[in-house]
PDB file of N, CA and C in Angstrom:
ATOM      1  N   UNK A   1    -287.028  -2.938 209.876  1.00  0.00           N
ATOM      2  CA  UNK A   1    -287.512  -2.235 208.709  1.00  0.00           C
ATOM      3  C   UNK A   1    -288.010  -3.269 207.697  1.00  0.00           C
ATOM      4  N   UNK A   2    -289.067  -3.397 207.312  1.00  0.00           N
ATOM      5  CA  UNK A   2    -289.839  -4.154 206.298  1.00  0.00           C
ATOM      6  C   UNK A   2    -290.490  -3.379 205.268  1.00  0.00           C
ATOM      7  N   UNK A   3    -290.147  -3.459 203.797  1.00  0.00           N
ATOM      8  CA  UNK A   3    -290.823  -3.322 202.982  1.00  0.00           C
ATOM      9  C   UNK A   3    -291.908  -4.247 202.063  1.00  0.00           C
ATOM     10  N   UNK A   4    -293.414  -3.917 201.844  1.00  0.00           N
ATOM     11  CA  UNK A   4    -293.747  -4.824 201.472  1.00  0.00           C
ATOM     12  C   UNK A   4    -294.638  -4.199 199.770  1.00  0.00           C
ATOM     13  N   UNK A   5    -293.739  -5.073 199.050  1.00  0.00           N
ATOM     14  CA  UNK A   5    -294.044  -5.032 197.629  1.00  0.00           C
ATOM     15  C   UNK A   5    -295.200  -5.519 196.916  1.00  0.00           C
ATOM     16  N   UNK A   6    -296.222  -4.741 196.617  1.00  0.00           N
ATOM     17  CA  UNK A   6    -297.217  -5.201 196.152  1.00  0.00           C
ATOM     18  C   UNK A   6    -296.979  -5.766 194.545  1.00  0.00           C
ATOM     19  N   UNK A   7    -296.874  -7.132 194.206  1.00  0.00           N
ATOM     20  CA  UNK A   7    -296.744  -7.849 192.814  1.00  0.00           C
ATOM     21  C   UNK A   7    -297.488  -7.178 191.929  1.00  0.00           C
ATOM     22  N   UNK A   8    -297.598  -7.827 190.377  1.00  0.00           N
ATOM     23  CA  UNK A   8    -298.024  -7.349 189.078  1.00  0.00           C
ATOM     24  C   UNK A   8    -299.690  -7.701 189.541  1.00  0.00           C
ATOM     25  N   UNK A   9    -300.412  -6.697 189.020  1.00  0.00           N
ATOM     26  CA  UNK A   9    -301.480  -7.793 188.645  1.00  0.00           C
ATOM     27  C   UNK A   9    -301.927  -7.806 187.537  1.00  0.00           C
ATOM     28  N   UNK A  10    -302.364  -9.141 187.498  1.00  0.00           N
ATOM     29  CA  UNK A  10    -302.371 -10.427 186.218  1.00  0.00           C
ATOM     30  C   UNK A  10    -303.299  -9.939 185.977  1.00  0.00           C
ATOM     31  N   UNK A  11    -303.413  -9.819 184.800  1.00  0.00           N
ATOM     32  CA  UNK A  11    -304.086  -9.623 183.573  1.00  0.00           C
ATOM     33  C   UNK A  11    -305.225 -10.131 183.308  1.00  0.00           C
ATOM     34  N   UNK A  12    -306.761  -9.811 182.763  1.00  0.00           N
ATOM     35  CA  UNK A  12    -307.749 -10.756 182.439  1.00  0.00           C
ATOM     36  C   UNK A  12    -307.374 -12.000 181.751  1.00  0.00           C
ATOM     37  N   UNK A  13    -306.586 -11.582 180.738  1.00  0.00           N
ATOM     38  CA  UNK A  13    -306.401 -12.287 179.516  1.00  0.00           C
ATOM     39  C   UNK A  13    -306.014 -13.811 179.637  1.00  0.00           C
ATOM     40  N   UNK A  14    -305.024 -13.909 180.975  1.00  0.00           N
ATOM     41  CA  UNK A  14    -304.671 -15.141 181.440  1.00  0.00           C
ATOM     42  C   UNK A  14    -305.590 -16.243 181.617  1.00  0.00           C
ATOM     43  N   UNK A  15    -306.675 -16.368 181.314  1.00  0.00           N
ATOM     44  CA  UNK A  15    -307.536 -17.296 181.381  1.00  0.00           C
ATOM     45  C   UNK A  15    -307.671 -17.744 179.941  1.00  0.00           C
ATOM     46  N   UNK A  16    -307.117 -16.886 178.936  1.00  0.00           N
ATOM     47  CA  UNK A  16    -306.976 -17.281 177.587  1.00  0.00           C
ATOM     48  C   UNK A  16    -305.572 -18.232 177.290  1.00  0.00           C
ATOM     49  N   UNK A  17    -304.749 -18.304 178.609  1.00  0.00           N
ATOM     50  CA  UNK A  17    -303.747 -19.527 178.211  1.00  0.00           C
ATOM     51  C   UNK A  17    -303.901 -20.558 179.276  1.00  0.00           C
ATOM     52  N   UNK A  18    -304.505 -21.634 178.603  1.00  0.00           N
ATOM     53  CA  UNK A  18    -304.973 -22.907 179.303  1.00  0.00           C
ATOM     54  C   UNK A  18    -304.200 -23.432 180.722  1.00  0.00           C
ATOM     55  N   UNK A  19    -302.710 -23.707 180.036  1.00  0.00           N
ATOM     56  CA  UNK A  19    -301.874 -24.216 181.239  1.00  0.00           C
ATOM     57  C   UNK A  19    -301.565 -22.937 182.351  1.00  0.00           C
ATOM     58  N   UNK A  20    -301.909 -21.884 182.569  1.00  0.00           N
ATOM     59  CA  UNK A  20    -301.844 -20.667 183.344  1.00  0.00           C
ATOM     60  C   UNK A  20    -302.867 -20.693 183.872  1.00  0.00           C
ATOM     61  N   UNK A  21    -304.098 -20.772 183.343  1.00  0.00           N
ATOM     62  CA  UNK A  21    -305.293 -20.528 183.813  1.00  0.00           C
ATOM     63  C   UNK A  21    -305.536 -22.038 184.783  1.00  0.00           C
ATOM     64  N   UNK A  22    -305.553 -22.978 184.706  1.00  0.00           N
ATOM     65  CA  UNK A  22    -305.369 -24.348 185.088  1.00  0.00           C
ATOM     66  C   UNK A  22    -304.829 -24.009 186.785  1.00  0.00           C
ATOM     67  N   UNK A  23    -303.855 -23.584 186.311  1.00  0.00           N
ATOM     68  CA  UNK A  23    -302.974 -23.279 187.556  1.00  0.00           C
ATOM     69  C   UNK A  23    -303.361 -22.383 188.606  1.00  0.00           C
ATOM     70  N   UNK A  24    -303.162 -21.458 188.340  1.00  0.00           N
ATOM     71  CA  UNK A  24    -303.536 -20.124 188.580  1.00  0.00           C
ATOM     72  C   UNK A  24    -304.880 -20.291 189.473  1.00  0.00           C
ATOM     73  N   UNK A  25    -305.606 -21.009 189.144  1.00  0.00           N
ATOM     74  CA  UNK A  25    -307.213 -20.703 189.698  1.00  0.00           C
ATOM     75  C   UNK A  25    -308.109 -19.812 189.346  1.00  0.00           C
ATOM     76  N   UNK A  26    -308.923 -20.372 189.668  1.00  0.00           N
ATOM     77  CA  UNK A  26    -310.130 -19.036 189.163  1.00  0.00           C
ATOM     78  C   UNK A  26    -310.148 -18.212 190.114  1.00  0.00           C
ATOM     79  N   UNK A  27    -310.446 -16.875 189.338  1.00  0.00           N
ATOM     80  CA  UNK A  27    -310.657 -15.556 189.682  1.00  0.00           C
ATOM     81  C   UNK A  27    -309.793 -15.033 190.183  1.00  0.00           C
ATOM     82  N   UNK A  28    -308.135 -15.593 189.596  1.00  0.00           N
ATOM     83  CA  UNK A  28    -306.425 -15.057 190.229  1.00  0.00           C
ATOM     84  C   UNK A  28    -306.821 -13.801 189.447  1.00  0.00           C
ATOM     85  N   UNK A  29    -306.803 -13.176 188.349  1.00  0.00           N
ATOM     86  CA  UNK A  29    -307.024 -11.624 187.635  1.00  0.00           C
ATOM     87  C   UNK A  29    -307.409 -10.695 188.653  1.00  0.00           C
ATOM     88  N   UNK A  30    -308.789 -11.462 189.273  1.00  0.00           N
ATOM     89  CA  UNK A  30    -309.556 -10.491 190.154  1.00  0.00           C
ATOM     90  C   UNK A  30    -308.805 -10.259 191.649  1.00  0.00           C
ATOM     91  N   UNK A  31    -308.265 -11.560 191.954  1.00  0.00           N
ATOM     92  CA  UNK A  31    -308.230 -11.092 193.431  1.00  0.00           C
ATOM     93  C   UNK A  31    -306.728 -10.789 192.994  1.00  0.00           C
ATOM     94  N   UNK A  32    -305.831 -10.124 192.368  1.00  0.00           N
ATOM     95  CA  UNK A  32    -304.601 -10.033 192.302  1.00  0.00           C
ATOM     96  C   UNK A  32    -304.606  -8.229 191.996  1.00  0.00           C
ATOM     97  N   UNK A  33    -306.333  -8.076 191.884  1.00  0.00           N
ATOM     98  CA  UNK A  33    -306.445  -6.685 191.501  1.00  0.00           C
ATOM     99  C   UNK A  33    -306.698  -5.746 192.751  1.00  0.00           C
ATOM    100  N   UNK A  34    -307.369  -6.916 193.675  1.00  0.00           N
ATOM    101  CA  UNK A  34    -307.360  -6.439 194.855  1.00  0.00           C
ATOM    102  C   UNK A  34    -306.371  -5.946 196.078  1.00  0.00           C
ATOM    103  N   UNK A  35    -305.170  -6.814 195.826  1.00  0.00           N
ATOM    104  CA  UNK A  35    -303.809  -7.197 196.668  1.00  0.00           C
ATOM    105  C   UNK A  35    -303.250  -6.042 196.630  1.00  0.00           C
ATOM    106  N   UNK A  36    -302.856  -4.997 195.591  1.00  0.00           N
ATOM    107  CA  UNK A  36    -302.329  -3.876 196.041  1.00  0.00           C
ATOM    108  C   UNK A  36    -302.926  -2.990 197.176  1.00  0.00           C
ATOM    109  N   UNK A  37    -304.077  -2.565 197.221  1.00  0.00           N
ATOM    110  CA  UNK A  37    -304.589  -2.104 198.189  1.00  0.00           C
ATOM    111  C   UNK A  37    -304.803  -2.843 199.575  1.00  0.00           C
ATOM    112  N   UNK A  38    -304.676  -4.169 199.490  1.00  0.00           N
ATOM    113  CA  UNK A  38    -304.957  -4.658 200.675  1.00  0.00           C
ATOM    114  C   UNK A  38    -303.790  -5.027 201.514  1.00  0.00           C
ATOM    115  N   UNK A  39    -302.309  -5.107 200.290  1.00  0.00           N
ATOM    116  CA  UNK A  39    -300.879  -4.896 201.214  1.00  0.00           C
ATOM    117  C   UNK A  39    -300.944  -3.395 201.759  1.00  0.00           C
ATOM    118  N   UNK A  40    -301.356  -2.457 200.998  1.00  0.00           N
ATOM    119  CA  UNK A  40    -301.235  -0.455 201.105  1.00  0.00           C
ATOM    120  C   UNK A  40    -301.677  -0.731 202.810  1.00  0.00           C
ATOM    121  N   UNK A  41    -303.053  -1.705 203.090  1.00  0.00           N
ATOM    122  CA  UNK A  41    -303.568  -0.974 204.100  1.00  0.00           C
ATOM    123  C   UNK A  41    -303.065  -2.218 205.242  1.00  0.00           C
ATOM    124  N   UNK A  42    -302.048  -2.760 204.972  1.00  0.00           N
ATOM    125  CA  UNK A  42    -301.378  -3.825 205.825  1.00  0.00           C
ATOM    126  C   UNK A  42    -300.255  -3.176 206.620  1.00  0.00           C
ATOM    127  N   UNK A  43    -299.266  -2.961 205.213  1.00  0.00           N
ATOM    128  CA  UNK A  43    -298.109  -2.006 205.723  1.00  0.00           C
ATOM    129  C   UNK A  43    -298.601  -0.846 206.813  1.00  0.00           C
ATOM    130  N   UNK A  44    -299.884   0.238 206.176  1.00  0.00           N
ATOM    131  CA  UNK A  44    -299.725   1.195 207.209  1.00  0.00           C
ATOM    132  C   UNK A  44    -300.042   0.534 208.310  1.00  0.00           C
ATOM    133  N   UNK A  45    -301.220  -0.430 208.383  1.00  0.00           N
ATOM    134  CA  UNK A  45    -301.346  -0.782 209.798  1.00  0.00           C
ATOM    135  C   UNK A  45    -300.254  -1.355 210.661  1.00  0.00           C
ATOM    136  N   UNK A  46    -299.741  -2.262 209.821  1.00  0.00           N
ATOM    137  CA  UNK A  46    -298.028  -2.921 210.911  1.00  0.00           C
ATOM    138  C   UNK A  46    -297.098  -1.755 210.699  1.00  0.00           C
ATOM    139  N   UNK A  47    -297.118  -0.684 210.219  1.00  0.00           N
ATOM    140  CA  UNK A  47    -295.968   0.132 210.304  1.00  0.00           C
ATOM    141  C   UNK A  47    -294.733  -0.199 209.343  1.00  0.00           C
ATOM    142  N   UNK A  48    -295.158  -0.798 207.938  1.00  0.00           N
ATOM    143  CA  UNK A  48    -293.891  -1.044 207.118  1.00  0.00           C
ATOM    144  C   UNK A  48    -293.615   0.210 206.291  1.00  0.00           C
ATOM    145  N   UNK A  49    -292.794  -0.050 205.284  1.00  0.00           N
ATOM    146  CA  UNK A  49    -293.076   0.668 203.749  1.00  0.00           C
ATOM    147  C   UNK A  49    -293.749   0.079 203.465  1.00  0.00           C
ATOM    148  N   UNK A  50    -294.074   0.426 202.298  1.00  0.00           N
ATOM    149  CA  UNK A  50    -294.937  -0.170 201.029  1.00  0.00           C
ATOM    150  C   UNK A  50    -294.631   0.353 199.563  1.00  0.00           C
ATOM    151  N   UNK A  51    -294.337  -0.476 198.800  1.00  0.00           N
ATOM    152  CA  UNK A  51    -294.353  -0.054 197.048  1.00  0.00           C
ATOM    153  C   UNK A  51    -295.487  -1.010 196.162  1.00  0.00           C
ATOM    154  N   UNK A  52    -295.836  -0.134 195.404  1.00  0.00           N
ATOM    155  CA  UNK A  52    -296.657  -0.910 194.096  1.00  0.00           C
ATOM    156  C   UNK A  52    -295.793  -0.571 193.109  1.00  0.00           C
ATOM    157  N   UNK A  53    -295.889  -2.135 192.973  1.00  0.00           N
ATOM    158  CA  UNK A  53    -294.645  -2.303 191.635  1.00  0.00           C
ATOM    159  C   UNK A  53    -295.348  -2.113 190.252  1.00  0.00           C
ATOM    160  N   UNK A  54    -296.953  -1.826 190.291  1.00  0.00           N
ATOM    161  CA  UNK A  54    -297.654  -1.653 189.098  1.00  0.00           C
ATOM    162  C   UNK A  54    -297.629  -0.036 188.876  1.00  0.00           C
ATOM    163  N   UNK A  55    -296.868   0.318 189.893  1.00  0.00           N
ATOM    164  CA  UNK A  55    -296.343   2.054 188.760  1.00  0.00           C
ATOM    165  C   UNK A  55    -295.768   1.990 187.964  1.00  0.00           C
ATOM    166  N   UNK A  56    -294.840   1.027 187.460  1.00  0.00           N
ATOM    167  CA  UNK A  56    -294.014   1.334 186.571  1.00  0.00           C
ATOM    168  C   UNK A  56    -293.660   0.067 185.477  1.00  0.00           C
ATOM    169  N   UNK A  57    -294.944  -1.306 185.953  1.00  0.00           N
ATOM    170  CA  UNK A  57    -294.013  -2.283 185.137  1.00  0.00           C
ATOM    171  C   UNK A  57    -295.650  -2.794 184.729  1.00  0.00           C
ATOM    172  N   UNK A  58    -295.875  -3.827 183.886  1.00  0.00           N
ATOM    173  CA  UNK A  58    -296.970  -4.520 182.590  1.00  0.00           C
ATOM    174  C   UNK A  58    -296.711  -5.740 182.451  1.00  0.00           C
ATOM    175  N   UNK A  59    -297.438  -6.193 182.351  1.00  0.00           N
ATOM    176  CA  UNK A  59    -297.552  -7.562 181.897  1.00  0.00           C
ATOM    177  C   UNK A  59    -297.126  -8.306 180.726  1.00  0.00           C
ATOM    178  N   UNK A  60    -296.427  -9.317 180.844  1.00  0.00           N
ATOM    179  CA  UNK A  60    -296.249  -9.782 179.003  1.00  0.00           C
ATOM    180  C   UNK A  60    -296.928 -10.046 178.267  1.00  0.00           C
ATOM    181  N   UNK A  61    -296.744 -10.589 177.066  1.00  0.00           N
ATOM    182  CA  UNK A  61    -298.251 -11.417 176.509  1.00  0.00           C
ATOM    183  C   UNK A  61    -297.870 -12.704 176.144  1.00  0.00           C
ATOM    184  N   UNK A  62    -297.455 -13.193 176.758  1.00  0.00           N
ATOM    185  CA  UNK A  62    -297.210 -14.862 176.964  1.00  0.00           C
ATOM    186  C   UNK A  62    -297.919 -15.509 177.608  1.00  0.00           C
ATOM    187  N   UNK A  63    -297.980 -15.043 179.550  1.00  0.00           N
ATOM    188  CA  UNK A  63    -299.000 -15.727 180.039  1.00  0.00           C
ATOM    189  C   UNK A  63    -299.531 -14.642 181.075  1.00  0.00           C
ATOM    190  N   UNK A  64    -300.041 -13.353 180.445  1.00  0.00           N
ATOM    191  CA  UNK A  64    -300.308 -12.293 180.829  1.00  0.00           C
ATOM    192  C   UNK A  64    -300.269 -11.928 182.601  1.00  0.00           C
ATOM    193  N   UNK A  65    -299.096 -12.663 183.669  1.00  0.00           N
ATOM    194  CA  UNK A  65    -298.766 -12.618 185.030  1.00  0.00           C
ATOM    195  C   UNK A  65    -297.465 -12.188 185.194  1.00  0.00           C
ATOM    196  N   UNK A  66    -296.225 -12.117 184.536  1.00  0.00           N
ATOM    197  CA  UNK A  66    -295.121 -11.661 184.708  1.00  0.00           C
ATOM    198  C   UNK A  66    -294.811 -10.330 184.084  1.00  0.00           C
ATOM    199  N   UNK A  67    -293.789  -9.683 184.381  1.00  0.00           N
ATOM    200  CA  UNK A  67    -293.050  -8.612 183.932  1.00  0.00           C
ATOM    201  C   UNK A  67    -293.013  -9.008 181.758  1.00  0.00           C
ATOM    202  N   UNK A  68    -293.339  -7.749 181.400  1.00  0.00           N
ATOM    203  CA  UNK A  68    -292.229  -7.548 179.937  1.00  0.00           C
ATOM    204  C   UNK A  68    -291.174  -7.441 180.214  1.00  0.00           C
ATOM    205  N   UNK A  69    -290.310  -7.433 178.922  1.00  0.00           N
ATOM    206  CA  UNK A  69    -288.710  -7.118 179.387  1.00  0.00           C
ATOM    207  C   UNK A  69    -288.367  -6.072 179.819  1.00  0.00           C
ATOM    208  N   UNK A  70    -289.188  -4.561 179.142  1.00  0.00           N
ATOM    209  CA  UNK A  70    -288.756  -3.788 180.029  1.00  0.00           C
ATOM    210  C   UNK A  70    -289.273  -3.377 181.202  1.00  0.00           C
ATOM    211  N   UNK A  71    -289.849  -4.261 181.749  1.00  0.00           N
ATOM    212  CA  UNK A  71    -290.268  -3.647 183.358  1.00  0.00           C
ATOM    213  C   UNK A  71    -289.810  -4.275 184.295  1.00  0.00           C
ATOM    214  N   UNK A  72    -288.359  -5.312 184.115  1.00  0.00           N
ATOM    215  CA  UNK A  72    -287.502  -5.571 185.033  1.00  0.00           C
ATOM    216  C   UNK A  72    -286.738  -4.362 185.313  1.00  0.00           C
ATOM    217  N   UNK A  73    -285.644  -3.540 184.193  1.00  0.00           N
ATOM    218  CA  UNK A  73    -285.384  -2.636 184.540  1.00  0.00           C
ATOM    219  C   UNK A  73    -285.843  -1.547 185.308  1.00  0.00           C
ATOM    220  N   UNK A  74    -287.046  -1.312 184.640  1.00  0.00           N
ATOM    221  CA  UNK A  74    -288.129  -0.009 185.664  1.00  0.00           C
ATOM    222  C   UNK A  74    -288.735  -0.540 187.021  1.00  0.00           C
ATOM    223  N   UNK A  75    -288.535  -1.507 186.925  1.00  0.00           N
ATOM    224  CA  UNK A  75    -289.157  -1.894 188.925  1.00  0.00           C
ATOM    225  C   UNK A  75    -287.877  -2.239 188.880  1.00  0.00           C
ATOM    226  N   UNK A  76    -286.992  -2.480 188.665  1.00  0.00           N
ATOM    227  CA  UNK A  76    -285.739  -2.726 189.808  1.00  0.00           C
ATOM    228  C   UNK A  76    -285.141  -0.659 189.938  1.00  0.00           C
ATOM    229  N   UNK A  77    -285.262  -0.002 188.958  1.00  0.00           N
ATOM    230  CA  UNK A  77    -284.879   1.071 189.398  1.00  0.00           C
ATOM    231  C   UNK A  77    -285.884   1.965 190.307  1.00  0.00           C
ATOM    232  N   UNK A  78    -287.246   1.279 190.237  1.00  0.00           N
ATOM    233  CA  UNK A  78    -288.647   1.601 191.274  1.00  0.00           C
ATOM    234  C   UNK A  78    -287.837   1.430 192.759  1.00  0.00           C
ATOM    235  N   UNK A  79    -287.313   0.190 192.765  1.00  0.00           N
ATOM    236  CA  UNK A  79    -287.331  -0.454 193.930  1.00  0.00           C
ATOM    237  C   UNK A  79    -286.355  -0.306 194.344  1.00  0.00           C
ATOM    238  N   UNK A  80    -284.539   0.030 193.921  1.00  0.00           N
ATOM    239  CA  UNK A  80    -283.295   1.068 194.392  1.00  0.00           C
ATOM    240  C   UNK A  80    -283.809   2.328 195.182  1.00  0.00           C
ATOM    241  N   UNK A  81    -284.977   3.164 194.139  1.00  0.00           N
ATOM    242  CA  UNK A  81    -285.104   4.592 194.829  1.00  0.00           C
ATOM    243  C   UNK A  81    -285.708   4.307 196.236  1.00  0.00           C
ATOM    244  N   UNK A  82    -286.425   3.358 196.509  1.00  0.00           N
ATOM    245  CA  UNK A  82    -287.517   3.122 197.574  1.00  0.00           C
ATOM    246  C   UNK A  82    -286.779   3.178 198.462  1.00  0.00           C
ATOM    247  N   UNK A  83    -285.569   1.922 197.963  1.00  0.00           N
ATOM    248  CA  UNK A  83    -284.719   1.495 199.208  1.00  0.00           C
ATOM    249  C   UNK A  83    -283.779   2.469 199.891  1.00  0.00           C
ATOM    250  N   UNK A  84    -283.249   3.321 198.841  1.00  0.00           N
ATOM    251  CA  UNK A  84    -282.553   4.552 199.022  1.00  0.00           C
ATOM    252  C   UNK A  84    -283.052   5.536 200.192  1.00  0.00           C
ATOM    253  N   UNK A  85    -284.625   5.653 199.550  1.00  0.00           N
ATOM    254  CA  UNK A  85    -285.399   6.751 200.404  1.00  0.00           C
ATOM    255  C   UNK A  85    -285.365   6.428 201.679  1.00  0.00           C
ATOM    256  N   UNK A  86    -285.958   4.716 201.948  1.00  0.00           N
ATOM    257  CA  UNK A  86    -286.223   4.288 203.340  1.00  0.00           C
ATOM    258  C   UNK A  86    -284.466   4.541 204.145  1.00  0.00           C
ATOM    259  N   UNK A  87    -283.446   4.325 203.281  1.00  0.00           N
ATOM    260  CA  UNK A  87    -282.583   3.951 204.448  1.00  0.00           C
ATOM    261  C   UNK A  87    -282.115   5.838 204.163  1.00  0.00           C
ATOM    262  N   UNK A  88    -282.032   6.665 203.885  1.00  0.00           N
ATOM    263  CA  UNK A  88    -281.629   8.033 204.160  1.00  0.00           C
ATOM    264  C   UNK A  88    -282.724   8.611 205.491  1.00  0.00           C
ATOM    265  N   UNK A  89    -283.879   7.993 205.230  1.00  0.00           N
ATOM    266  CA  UNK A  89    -284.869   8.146 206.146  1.00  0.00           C
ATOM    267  C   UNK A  89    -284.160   7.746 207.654  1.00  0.00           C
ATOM    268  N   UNK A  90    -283.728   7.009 207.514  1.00  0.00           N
ATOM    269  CA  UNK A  90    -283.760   5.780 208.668  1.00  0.00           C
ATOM    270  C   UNK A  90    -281.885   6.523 209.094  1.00  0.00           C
ATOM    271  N   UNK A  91    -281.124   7.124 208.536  1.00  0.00           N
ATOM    272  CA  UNK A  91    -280.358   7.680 208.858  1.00  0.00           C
ATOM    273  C   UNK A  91    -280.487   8.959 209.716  1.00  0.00           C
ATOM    274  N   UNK A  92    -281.563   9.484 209.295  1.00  0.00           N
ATOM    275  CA  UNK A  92    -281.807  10.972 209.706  1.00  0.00           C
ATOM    276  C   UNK A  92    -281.886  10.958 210.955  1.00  0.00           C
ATOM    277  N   UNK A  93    -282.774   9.893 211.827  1.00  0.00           N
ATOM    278  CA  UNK A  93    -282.869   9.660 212.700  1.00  0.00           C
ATOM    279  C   UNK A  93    -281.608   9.529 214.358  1.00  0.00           C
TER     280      UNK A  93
END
């Protein structure tokens, strides 16, 4: 059983903080906008789960790529129900 979690995606704005943007590479905003859909159509093809953790959680404004404070809480309670679902699933059986 594999679940595969699609990350935040980063924000335009991150190119407005030097040492992030440096790092990061060009055009991380864009292709990080792409990655949810391209894990969506990974999982179904290998047969995993899949969650997007951008239902429920935002970006900070520090270096516009991580969680705010409150969207640790809301993706970790995203990501209990998931796990819940998959393994009641996986019981039924």
């Amino acid at each position: 059983m594999v679940l595969i979690v699609a990350p935040i995606i980063i924000d335009r704005k991150v190119y407005t903080v030097p040492r992030i943007n440096e790092s990061m590479g060009e055009d991380c905003a864009e292709k990080s906008e792409r990655l949810p859909e391209l894990l969506k159509t990974t999982a179904i093809e290998c047969g995993c789960h899949y969650l997007d953790a951008n239902e429920v959680v935002s970006v900070n404004t520090i270096d516009y790529m991580h969680f705010d404070a409150q969207s640790n809480q809301k993706f970790s309670q995203l990501l209990s129900e998931k796990i819940r679902q998959i393994i009641d699933r996986k019981m039924e059986y």
